[in-house]
Protein backbone atom coordinates (compact mmCIF):
# COMPACT_ATOMS: atom_id res chain seq x y z
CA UNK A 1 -17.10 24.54 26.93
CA UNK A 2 -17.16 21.25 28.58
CA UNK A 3 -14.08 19.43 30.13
CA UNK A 4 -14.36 17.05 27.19
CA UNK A 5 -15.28 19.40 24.13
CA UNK A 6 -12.05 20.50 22.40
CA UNK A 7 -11.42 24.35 21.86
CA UNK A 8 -12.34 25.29 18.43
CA UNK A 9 -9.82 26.34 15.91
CA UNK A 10 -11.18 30.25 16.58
CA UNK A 11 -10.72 29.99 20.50
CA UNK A 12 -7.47 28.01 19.28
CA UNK A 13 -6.16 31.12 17.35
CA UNK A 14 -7.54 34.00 19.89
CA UNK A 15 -5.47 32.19 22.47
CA UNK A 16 -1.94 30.91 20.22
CA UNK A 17 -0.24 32.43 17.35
CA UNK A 18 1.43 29.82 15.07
CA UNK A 19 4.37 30.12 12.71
CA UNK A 20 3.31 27.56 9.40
CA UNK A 21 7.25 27.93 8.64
CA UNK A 22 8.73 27.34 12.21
CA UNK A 23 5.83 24.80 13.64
CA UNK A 24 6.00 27.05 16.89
CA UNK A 25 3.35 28.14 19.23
CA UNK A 26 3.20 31.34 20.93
CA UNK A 27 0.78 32.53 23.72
CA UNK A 28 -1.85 35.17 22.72
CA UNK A 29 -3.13 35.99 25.85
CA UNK A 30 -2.65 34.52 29.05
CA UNK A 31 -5.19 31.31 30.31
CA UNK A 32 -3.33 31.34 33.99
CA UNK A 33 -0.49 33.03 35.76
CA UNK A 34 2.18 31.03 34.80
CA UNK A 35 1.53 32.41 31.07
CA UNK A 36 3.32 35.25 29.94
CA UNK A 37 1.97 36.67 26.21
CA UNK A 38 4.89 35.88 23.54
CA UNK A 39 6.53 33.32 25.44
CA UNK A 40 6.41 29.61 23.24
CA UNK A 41 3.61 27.40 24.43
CA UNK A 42 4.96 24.18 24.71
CA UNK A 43 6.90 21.24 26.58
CA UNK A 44 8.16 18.02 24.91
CA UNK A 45 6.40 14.69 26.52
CA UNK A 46 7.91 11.33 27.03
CA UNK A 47 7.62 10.33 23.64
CA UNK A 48 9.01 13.14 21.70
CA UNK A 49 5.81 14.88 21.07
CA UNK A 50 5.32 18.57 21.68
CA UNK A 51 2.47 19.18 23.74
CA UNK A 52 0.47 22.62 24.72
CA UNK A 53 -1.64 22.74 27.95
CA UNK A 54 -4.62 24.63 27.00
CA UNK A 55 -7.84 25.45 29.39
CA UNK A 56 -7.86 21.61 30.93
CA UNK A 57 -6.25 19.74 27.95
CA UNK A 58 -2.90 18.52 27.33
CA UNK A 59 -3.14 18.51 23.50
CA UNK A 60 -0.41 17.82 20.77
CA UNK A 61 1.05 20.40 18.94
CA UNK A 62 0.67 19.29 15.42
CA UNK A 63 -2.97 18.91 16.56
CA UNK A 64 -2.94 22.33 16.98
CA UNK A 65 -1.25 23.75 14.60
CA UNK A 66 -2.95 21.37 12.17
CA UNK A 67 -6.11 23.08 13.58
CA UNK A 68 -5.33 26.64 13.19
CA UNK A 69 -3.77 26.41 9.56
CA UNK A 70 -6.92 24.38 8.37
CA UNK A 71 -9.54 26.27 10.38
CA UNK A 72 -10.89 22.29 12.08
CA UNK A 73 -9.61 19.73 13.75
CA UNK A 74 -8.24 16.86 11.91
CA UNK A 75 -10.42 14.45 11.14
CA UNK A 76 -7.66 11.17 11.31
CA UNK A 77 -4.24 10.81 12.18
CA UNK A 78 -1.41 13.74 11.94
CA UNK A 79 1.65 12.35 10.69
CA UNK A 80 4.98 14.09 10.61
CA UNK A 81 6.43 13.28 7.07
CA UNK A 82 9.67 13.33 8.09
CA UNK A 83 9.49 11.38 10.91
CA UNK A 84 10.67 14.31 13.35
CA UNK A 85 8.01 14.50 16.23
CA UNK A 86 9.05 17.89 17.38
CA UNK A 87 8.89 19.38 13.57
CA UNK A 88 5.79 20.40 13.65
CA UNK A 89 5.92 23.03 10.25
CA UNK A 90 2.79 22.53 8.14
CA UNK A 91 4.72 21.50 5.19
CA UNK A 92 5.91 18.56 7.61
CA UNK A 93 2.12 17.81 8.57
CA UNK A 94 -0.71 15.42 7.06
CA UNK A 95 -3.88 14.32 7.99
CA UNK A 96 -3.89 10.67 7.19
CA UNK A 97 -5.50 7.39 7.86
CA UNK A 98 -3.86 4.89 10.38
CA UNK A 99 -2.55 2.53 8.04
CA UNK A 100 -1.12 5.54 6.21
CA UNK A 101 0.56 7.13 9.26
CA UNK A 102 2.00 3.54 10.27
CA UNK A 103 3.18 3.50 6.37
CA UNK A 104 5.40 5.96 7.35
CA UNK A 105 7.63 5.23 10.38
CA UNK A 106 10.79 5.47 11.21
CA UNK A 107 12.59 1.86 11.65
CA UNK A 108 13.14 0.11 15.24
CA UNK A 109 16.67 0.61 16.84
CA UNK A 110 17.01 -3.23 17.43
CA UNK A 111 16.44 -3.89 13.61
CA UNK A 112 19.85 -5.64 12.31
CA UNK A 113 19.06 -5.76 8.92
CA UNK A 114 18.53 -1.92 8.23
CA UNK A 115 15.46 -2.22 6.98
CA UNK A 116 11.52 -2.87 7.59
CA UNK A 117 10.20 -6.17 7.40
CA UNK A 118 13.70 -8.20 6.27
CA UNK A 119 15.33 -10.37 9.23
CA UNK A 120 17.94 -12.97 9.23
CA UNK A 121 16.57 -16.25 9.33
CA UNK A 122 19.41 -18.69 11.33
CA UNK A 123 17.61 -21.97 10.52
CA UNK A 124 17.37 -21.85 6.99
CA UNK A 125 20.31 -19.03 6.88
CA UNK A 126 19.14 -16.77 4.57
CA UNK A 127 16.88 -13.43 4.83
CA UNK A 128 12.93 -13.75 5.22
CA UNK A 129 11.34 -10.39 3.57
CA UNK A 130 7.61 -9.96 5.05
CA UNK A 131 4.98 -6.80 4.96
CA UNK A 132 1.63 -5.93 7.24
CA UNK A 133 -0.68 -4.19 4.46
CA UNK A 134 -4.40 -4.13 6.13
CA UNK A 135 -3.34 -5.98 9.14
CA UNK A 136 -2.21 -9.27 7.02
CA UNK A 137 1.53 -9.83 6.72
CA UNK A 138 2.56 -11.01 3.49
CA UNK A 139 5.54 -13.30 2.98
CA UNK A 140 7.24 -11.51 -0.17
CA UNK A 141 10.27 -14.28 0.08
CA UNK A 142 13.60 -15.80 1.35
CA UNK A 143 17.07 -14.35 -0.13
CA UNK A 144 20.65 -15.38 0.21
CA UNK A 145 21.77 -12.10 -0.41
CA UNK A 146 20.49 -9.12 2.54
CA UNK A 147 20.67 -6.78 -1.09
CA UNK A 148 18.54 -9.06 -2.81
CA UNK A 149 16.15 -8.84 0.26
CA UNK A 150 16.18 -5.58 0.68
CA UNK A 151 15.34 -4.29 -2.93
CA UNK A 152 12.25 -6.63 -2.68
CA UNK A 153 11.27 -5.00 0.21
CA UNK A 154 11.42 -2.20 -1.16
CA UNK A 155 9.21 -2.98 -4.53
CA UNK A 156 6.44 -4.62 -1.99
CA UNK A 157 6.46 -1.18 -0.31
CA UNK A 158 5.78 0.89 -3.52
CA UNK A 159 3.47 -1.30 -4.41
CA UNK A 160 1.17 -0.74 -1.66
CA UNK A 161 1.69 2.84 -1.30
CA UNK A 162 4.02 3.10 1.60
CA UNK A 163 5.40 7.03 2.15
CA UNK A 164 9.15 7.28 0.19
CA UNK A 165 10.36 8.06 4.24
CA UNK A 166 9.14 4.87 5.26
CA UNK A 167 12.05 2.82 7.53
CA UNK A 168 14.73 5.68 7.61
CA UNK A 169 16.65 6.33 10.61
């Protein structure tokens, strides 16, 4: 196996054993010294993600444990449904397009509004509701009322198929 080439979900599951119900990833047999058989395979990175070092790649858990459940690697994206990057359970795993997986994030801490896509306009003093579907933002409207905004906001998301988890905290 080259440097590049991934491990296969067989060499995956000959070296890990995952829990579906738990998301966790045990060692199999040991790759290097600092392995001990049993112990949980993982660190958390920078950005929240649980990551395994396995034979020369640093590679993401739900990766992983996407692979091993399914028997391949994913073919797209592996979102966490609920938004928790360390869950890693299957039932908290999908294999889904870009737009889908950015369909279904959780909302920026400097937001002031509470929501995705509705911001307080000063000028004009009232609340500008907007959506990115395919790259193009779409101007849904302008609302007195940060309710009024919101509830549009969140008709323009099921409309285009954004996941129910979409903007939570």
């Amino acid at each position: 196996m080259s440097k590049k080439e991934l491990p296969s979900p067989e060499l995956l599951r000959q070296l890990l054993r995952y829990e579906p119900d738990t998301g966790k990833l045990y060692w199999r047999e040991r790759t290097s010294n600092r392995i001990k058989i049993g112990e949980e395979a993982s660190t958390v990175n920078a950005y929240g993600y649980v990551v395994v070092g396995v034979l020369n790649h640093r590679l993401p858990a739900h990766r992983i444990a996407w692979a091993i459940y399914h028997n391949e690697w994913p073919t797209q994206e592996v979102d966490h449904i609920n938004g928790d990057r360390s869950d890693n359970s299957i039932k908290n795993l999908r294999n889904v397009s870009p737009v889908q997986n950015k369909q279904n994030t959780k909302i920026y801490s400097t937001n002031t509004s509470g929501t995705h896509g509705v911001a307080y306009n000063k000028q004009n003093k009232n609340w500008r509701v907007r959506i990115t579907v395919n790259k193009q933002i779409i101007e849904i409207g302008s609302f007195k009322n940060l309710d009024d905004a919101i509830v549009a906001r969140k008709k323009a998301e099921a409309k285009y198929g954004f996941h129910p988890n979409h903007g939570k905290r």
